[in-house]
N, C-alpha and C. Protein backbone atom coordinates (compact mmCIF):
# COMPACT_ATOMS: atom_id res chain seq x y z
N UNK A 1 -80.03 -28.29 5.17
CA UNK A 1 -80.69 -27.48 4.14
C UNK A 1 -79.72 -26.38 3.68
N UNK A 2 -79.47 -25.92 2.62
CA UNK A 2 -79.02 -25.04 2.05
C UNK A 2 -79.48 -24.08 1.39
N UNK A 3 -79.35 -22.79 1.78
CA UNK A 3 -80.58 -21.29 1.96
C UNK A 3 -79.75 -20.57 1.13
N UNK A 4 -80.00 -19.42 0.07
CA UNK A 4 -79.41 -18.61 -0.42
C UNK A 4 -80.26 -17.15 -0.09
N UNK A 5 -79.65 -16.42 -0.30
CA UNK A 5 -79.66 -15.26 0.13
C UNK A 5 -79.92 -13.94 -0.41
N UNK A 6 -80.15 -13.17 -1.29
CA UNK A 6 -79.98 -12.26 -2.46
C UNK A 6 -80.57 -10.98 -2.05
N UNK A 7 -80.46 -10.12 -2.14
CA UNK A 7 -80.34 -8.52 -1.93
C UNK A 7 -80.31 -7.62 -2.90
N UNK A 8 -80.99 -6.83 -3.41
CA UNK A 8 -80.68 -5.74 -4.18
C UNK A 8 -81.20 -4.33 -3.42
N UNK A 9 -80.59 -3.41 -4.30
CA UNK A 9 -81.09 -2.01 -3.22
C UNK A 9 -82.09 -1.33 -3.51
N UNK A 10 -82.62 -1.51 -4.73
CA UNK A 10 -83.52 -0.85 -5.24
C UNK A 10 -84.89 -1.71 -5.80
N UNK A 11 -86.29 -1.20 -6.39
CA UNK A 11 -86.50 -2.16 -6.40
C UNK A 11 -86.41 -1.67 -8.80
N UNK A 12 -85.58 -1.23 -8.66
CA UNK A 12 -85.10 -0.76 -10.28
C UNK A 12 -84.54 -1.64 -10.14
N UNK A 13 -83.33 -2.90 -9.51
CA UNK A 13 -82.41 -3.79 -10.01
C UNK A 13 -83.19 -5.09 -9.67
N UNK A 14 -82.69 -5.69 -10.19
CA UNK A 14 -82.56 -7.28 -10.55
C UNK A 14 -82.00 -8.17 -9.94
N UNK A 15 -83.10 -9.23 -9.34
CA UNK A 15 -82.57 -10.46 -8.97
C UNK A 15 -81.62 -11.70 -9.42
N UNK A 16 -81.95 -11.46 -10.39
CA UNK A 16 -81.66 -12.84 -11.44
C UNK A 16 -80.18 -13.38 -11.32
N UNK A 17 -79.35 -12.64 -11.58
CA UNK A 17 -78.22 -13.16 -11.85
C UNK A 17 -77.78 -13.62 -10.24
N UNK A 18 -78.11 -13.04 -9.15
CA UNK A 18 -77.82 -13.84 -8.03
C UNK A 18 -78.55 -15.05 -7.35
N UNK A 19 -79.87 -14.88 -7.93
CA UNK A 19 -80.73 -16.11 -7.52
C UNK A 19 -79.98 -17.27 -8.63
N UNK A 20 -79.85 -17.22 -10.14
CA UNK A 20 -78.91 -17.86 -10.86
C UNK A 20 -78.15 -18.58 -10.47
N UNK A 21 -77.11 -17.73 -9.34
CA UNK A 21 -75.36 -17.97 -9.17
C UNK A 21 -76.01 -19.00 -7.95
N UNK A 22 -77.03 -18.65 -6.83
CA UNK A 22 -77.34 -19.47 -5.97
C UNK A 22 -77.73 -20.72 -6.22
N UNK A 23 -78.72 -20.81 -7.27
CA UNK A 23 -79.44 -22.05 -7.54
C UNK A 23 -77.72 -22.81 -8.01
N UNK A 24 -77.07 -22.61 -8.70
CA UNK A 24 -76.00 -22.81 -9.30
C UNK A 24 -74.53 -23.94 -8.19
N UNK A 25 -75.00 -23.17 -7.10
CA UNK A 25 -73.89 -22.97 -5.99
C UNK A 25 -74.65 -24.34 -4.67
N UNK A 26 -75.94 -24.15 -4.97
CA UNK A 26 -76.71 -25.68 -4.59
C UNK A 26 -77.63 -25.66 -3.76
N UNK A 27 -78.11 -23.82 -3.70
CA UNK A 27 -79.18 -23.58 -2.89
C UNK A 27 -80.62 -24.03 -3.41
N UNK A 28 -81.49 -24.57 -1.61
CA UNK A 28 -82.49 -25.37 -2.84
C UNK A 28 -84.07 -24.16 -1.92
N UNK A 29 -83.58 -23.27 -1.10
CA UNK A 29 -84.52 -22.16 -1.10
C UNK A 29 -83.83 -20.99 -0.92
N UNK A 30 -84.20 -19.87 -1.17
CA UNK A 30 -83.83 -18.44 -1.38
C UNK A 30 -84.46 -17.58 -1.02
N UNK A 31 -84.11 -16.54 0.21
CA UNK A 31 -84.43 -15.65 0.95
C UNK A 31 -84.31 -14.18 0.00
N UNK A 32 -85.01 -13.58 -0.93
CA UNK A 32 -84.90 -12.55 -1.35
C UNK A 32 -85.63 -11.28 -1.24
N UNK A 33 -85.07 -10.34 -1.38
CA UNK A 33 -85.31 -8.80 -1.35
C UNK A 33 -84.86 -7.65 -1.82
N UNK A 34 -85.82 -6.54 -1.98
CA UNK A 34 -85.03 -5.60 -2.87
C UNK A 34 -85.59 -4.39 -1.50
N UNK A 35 -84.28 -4.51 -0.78
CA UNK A 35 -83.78 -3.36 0.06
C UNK A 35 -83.07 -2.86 0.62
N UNK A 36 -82.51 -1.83 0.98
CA UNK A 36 -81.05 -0.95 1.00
C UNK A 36 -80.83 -1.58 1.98
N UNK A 37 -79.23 -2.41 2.04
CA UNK A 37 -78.45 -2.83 3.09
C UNK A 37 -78.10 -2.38 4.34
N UNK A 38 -78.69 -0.38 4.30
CA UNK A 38 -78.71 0.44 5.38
C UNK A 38 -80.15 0.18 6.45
N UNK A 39 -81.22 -0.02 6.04
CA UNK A 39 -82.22 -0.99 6.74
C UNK A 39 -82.13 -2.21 7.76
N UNK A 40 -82.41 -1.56 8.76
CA UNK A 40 -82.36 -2.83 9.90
C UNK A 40 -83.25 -3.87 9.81
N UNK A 41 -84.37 -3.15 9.11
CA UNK A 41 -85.81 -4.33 9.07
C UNK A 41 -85.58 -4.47 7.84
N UNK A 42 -84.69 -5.41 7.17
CA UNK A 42 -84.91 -6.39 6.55
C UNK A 42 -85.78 -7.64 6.86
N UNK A 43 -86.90 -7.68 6.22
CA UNK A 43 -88.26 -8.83 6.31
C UNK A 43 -87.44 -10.17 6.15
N UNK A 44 -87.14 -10.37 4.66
CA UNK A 44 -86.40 -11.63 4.50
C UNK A 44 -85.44 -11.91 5.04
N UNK A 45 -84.34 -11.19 5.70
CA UNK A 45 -82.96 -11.63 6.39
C UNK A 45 -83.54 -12.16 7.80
N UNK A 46 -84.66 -11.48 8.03
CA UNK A 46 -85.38 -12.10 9.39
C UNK A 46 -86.07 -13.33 9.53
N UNK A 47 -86.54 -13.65 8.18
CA UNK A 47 -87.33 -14.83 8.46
C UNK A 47 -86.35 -16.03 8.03
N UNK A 48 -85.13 -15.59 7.63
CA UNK A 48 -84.12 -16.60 6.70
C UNK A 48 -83.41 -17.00 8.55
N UNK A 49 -82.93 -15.91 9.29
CA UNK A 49 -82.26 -16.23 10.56
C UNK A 49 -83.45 -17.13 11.50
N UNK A 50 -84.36 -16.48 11.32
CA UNK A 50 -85.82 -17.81 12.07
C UNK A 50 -85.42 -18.86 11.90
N UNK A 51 -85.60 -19.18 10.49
CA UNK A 51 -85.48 -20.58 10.22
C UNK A 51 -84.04 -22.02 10.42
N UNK A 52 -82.86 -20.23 10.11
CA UNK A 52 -81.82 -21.52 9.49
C UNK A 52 -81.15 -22.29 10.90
N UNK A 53 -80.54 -23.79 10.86
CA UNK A 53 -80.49 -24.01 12.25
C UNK A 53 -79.22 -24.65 11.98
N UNK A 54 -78.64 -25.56 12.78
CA UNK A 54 -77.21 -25.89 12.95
C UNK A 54 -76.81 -26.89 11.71
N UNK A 55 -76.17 -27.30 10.99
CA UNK A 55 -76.05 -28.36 9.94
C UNK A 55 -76.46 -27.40 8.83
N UNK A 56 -77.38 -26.34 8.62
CA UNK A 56 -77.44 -25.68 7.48
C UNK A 56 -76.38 -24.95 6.84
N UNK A 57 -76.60 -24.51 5.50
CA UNK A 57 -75.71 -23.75 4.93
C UNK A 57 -76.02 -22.62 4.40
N UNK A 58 -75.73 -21.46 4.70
CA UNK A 58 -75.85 -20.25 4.23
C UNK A 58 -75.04 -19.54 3.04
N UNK A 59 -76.11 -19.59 1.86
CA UNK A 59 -74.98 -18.92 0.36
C UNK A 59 -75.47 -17.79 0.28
N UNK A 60 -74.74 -16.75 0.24
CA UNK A 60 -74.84 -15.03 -0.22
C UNK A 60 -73.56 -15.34 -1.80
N UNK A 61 -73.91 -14.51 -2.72
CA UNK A 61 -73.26 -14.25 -3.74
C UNK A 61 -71.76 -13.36 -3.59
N UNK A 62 -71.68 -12.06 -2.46
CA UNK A 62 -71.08 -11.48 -2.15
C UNK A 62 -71.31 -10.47 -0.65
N UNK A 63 -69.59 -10.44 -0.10
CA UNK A 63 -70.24 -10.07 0.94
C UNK A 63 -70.98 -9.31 1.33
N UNK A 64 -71.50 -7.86 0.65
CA UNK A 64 -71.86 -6.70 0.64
C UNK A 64 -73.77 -6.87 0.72
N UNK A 65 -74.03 -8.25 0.15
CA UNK A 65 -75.49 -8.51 0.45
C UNK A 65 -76.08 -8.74 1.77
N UNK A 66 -75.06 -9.07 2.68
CA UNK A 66 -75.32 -9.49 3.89
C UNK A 66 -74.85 -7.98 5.00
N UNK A 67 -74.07 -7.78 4.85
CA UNK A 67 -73.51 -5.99 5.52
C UNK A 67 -72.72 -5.47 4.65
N UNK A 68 -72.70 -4.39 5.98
CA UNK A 68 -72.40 -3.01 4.99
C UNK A 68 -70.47 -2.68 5.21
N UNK A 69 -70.46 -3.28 6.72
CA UNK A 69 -68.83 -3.07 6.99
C UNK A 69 -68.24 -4.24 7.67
N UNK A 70 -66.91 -4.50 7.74
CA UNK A 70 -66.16 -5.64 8.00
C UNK A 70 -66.63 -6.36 9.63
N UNK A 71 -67.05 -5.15 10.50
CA UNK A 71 -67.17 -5.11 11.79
C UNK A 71 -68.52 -6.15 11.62
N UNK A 72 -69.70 -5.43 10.53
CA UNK A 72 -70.78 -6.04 10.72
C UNK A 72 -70.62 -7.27 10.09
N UNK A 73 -70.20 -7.61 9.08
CA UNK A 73 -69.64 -9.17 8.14
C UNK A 73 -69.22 -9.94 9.38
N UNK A 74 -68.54 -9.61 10.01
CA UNK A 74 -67.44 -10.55 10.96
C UNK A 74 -68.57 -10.95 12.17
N UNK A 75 -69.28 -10.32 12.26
CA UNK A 75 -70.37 -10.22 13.43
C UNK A 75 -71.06 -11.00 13.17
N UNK A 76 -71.86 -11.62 11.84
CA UNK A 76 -72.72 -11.46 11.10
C UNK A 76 -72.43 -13.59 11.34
N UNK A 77 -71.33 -13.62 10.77
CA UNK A 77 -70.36 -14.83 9.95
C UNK A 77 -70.43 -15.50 11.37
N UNK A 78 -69.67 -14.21 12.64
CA UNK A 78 -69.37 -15.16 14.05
C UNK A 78 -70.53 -15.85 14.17
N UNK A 79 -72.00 -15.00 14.56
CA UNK A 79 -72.65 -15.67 15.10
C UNK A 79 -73.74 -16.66 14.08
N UNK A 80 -73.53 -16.75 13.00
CA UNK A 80 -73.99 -17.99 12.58
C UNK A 80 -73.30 -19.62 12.31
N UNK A 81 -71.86 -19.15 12.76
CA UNK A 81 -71.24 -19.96 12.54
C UNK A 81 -70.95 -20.95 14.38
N UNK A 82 -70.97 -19.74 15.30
CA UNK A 82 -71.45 -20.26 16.68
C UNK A 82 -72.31 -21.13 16.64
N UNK A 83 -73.62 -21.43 15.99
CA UNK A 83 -74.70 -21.84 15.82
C UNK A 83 -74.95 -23.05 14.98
N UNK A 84 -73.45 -23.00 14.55
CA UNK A 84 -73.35 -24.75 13.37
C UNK A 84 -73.87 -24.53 11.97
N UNK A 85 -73.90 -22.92 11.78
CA UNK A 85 -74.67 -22.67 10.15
C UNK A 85 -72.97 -22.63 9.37
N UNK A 86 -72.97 -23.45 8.48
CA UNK A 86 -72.09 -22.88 7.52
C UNK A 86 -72.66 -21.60 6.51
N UNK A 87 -70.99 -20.81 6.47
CA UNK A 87 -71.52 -19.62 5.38
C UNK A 87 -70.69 -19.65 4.28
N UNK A 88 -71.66 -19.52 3.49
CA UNK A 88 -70.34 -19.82 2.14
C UNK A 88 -70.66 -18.08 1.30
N UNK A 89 -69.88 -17.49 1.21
CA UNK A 89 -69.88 -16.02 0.76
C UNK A 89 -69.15 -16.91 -0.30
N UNK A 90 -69.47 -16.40 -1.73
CA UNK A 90 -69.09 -17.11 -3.07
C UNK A 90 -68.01 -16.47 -3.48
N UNK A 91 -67.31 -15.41 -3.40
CA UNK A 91 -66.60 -14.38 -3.79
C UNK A 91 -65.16 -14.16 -2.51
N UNK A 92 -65.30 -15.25 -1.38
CA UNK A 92 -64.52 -15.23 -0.50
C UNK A 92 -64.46 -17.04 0.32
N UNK A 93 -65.37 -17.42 0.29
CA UNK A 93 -65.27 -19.11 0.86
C UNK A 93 -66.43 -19.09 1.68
N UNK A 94 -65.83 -20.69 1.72
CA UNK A 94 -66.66 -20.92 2.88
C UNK A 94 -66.48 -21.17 4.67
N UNK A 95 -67.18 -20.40 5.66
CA UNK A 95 -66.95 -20.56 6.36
C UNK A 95 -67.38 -21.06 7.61
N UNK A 96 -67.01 -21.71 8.56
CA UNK A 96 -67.55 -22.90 9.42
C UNK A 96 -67.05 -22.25 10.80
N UNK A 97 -67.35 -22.94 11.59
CA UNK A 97 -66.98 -22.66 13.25
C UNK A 97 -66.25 -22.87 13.32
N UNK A 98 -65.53 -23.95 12.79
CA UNK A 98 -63.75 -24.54 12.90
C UNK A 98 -62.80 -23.71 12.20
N UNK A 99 -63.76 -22.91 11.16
CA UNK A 99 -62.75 -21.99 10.15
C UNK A 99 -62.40 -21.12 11.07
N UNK A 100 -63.47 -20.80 11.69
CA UNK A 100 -63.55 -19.25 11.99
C UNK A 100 -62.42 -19.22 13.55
N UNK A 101 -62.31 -20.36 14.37
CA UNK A 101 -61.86 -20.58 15.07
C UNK A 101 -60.36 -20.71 14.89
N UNK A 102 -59.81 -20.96 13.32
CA UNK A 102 -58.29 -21.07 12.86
C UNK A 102 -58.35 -19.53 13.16
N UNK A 103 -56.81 -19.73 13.42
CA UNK A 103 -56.25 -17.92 13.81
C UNK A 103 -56.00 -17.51 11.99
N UNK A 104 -55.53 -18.60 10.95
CA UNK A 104 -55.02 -17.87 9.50
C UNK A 104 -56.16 -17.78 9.40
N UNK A 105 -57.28 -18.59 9.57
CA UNK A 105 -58.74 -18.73 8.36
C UNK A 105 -59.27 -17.45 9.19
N UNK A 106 -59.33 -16.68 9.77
CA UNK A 106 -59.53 -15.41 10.91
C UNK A 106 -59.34 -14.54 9.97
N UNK A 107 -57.58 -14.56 9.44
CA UNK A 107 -56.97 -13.52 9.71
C UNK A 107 -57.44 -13.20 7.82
N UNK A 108 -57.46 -14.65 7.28
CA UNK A 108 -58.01 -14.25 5.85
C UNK A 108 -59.15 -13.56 5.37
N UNK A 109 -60.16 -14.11 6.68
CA UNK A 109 -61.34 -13.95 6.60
C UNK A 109 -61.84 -12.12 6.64
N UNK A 110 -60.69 -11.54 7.46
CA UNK A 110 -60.68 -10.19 7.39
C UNK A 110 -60.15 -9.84 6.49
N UNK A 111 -59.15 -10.13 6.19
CA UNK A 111 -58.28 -9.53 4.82
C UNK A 111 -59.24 -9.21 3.55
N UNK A 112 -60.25 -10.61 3.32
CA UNK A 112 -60.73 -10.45 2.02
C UNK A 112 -61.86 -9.63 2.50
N UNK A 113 -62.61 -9.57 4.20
CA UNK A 113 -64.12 -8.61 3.98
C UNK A 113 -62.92 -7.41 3.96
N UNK A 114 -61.81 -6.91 4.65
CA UNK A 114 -61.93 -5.73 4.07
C UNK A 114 -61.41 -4.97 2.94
N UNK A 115 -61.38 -6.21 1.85
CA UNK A 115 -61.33 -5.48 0.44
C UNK A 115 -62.94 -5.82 0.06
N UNK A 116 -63.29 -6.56 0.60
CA UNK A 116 -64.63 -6.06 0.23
C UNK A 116 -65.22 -4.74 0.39
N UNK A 117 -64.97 -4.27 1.76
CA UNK A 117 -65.46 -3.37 2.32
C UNK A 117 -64.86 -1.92 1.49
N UNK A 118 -63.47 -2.01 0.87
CA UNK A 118 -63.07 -1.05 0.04
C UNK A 118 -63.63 -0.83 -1.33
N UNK A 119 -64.03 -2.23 -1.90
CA UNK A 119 -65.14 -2.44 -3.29
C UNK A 119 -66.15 -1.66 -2.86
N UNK A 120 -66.68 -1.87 -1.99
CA UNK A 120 -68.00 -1.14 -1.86
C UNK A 120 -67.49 0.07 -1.78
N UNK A 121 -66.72 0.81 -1.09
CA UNK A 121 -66.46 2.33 -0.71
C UNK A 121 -65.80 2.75 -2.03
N UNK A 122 -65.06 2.19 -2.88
CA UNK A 122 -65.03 2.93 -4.24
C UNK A 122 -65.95 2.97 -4.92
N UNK A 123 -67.22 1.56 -4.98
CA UNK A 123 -67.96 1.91 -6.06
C UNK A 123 -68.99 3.37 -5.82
N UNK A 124 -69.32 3.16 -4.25
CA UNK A 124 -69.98 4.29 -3.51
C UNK A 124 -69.58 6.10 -4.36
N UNK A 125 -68.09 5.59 -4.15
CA UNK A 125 -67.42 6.93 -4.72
C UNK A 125 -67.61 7.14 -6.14
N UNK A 126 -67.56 6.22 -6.53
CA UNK A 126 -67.45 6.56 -8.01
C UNK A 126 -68.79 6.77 -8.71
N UNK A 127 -69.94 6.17 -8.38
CA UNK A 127 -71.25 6.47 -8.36
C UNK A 127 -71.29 7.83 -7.97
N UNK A 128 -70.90 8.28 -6.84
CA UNK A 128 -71.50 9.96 -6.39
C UNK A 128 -70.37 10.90 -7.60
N UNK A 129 -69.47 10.53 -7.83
CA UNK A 129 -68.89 11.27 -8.99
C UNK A 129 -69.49 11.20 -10.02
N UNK A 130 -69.83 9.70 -10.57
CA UNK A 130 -70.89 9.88 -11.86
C UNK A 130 -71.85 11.10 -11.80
N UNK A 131 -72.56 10.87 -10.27
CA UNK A 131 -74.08 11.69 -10.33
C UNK A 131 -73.43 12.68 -10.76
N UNK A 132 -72.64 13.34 -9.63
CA UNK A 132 -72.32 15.19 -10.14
C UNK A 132 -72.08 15.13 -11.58
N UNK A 133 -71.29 14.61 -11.85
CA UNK A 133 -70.60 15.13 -13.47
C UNK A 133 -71.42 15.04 -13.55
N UNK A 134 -72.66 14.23 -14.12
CA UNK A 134 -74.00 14.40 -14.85
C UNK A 134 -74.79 15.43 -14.25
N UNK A 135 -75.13 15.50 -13.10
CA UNK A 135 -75.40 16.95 -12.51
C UNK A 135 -75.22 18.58 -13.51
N UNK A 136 -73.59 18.39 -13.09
CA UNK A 136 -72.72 19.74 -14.08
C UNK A 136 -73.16 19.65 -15.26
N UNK A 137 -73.36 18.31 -16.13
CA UNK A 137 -73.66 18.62 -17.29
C UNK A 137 -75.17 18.73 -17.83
N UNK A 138 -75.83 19.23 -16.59
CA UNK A 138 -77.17 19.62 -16.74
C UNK A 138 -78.48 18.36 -16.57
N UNK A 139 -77.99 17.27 -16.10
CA UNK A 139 -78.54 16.14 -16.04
C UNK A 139 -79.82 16.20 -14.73
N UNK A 140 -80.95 15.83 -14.86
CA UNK A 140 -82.12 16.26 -14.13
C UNK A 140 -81.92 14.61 -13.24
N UNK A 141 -81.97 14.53 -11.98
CA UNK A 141 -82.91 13.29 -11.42
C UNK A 141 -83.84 13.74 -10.77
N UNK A 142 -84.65 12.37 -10.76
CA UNK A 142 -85.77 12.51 -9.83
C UNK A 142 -87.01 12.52 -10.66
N UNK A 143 -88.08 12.16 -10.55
CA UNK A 143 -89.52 11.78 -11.33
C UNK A 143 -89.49 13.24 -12.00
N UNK A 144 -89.58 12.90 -13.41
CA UNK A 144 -90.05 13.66 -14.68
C UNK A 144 -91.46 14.32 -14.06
N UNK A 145 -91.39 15.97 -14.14
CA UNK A 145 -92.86 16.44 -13.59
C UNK A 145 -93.38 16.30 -15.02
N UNK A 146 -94.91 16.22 -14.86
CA UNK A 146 -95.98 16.19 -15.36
C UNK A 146 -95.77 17.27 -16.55
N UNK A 147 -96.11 17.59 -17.65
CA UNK A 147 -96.67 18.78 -18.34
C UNK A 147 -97.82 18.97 -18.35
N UNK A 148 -98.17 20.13 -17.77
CA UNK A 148 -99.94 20.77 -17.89
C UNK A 148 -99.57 21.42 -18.86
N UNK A 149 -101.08 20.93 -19.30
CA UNK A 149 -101.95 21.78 -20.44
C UNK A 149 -102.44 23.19 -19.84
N UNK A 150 -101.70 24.51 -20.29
CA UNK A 150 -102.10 25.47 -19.53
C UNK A 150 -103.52 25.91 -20.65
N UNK A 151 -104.86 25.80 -20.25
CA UNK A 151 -105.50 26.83 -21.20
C UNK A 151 -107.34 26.95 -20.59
N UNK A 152 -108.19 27.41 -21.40
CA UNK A 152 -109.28 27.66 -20.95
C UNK A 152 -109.16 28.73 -19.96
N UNK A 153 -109.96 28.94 -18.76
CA UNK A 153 -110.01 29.68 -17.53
C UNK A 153 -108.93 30.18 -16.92
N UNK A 154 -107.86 28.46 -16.76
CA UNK A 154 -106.73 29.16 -16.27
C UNK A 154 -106.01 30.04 -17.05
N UNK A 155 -105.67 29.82 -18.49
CA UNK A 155 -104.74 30.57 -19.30
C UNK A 155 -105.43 32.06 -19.19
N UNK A 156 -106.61 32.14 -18.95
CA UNK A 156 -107.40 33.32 -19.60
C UNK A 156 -106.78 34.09 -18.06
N UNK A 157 -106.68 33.67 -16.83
CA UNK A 157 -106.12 33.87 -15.74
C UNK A 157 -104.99 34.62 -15.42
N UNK A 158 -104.17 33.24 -15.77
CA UNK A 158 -102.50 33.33 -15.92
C UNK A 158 -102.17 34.94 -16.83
N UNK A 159 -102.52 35.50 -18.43
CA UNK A 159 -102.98 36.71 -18.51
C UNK A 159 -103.26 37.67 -17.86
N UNK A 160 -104.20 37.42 -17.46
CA UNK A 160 -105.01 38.44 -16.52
C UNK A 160 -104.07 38.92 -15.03
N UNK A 161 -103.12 37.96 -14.79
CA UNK A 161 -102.25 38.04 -13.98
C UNK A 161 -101.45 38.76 -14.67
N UNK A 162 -100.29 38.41 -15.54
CA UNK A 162 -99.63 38.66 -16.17
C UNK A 162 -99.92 40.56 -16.61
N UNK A 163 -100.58 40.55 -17.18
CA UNK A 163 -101.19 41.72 -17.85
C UNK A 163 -101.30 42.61 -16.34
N UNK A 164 -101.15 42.05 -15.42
CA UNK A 164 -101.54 43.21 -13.83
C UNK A 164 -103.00 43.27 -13.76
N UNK A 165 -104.12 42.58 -14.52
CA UNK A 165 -105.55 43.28 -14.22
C UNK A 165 -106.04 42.10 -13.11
N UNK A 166 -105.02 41.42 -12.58
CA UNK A 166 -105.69 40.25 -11.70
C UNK A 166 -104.43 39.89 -10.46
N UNK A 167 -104.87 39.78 -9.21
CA UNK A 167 -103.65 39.30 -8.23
C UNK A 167 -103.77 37.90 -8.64
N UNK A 168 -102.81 37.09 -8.19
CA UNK A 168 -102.59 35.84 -8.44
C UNK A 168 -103.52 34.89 -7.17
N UNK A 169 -103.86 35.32 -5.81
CA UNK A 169 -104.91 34.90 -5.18
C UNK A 169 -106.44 35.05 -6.53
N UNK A 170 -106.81 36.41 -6.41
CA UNK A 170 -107.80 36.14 -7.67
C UNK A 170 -107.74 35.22 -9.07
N UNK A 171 -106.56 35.28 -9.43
CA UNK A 171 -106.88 34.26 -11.17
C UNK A 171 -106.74 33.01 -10.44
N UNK A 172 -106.11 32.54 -9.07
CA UNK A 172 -106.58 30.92 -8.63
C UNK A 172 -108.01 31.25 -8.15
N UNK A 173 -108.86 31.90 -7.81
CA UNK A 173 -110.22 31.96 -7.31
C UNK A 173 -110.56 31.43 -9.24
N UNK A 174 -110.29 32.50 -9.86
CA UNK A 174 -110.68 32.32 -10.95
C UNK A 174 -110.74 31.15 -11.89
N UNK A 175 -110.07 30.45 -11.91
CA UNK A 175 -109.25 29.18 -12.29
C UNK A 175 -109.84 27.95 -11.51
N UNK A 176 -110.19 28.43 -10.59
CA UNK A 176 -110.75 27.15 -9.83
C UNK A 176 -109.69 26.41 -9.10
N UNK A 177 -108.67 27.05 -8.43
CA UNK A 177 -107.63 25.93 -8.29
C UNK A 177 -106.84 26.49 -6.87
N UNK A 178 -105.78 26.33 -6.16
CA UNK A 178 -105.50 26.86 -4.92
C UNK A 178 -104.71 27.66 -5.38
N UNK A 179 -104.15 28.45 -4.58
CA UNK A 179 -103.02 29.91 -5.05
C UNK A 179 -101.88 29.03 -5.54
N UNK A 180 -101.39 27.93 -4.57
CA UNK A 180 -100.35 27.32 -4.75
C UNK A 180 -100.04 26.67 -6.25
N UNK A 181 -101.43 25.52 -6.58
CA UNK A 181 -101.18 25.47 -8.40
C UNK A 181 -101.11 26.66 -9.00
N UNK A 182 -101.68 27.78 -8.85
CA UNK A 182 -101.63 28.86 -8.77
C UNK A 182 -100.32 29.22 -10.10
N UNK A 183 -99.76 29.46 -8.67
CA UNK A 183 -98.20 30.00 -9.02
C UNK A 183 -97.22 28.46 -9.90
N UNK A 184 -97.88 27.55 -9.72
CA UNK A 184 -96.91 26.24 -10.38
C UNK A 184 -97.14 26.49 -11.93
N UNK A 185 -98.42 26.90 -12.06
CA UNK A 185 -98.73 26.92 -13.62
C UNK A 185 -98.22 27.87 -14.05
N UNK A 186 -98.41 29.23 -13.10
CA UNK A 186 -97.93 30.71 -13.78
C UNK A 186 -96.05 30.54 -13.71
N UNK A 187 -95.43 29.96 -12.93
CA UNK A 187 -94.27 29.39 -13.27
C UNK A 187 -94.07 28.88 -14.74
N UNK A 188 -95.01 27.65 -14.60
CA UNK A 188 -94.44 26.50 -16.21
C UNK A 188 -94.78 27.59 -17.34
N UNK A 189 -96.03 28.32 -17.38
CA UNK A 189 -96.22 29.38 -18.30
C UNK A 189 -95.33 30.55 -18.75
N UNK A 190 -94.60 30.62 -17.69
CA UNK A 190 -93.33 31.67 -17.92
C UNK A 190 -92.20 31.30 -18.62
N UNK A 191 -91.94 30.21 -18.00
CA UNK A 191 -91.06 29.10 -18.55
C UNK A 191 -91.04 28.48 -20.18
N UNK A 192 -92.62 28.42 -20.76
CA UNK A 192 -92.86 28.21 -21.90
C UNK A 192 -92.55 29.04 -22.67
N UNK A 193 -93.09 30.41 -22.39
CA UNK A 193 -92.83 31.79 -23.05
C UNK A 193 -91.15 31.88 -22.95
N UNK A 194 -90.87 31.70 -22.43
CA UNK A 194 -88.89 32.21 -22.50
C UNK A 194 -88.70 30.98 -23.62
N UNK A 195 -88.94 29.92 -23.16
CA UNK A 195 -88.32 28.65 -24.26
C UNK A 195 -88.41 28.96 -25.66
C-alpha cells in the first residue's frame, strides 16, 4: 500500500497542493492534518504509523512535514525503514533499508535533510523579520477587537466619569456592566475623542 502524508501548520493554510503532488506521486490513501510540526500528538501521524506495515510505502512532499530537525528526520526514516516501510520524501528520494544501510546513500541522506533543515531555519528567519518590519511599520496582529457602540446609560456614564461627578466603580454600577468593561469602554471612548 502506498500512504501519503501532508501537514500544514495552521489551520489558515492549505492542503491541496500536497495532497495533489501525493495523489500524483501514486499515493492511493492520505494521512492529513493541519498541525504545528512542534506537537507530539499528532492524531494523523499516529494512526498513519498504526497502520503502515513492511512492503508499504511512505510519501511526504517534503522533509519538514514529517520533523522538525535532521536528528529527528534520520530517526524518523531509520525506524520505518527497519520495519520494511519504504520512504519516499519527494524533494530528496526514496528511501529503503538497503539505502539506508549504504554508507554514500547515509551520507546523502544527511547532506540533503540538512539543507533541509537550513530551508526551514531561513524561512523561520525571514518570516520573524517580515513580522517586525511590519510590526515597526505599525502593523497590528492578532484578532481585530470588536467596536462598541458607546451610548445610552453607558455614554451618559462614561461623562459622568469623565466630567468627575461619578467614580468609575459607580458609572459601571450605573451602566450595568463590571468595572472592568468599565474601563475598556472609557478607554475606546478616549481613544475616539483624540482620533
Amino acid at each position: 500500500m502506498i500512504y501519503g502524508y501532508a501537514r500544514v501548520s495552521t489551520n489558515k493554510q492549505e492542503l491541496d497542493i500536497q495532497i495533489k503532488s501525493l495523489k500524483e506521486a501514486g499515493a492511493t490513501k492520505i494521512f492529513k492534518e493541519k498541525i504545528s510540526g512542534a506537537k507530539a500528538d499528532r492524531k494523523e501521524m499516529t494512526a498513519l504509523l498504526e497502520v503502515i506495515k513492511a512492503g508499504d510505502t511512505l510519501i511526504v512532499t517534503k522533509a519538514d512535514r514529517i520533523a522538525r530537525s535532521l536528528s529527528q528526520l534520520e530517526s524518523f526514516v531509520m525506524d520505518l525503514t527497519k520495519k520494511g516501510v519504504s520512504v519516499h520524501i519527494k524533494n530528496m528520494g526514496l528511501f529503503t533499508a538497503e539505502s539506508m544501510d549504504n554508507p554514500i546513500t547515509k551520507m546523502l541522506f544527511q547532506v540533503l535533510g540538512s539543507f533541509a533543515e537550513f530551508e526551514r531555519s531561513m524561512i523561520l528567519e525571514r518570516t520573524q523579520e517580515g513580522i517586525q518590519n511590519a510590526r515597526d511599520k505599525g502593523v497590528k496582529f492578532g484578532r481585530k477587537s470588536k467596536t462598541f457602540v458607546i451610548e445610552g446609560a453607558l455614554l451618559h456614564a462614561i461623562e459622568q466619569v469623565e466630567d468627575g461627578k461619578m467614580s468609575q466603580p459607580e458609572g459601571a454600577e450605573f451602566a450595568g456592566c463590571s468595572v472592568a468593561t468599565f474601563k475598556r469602554r472609557l478607554k475606546e471612548y478616549r481613544e475616539q475623542k483624540e482620533g
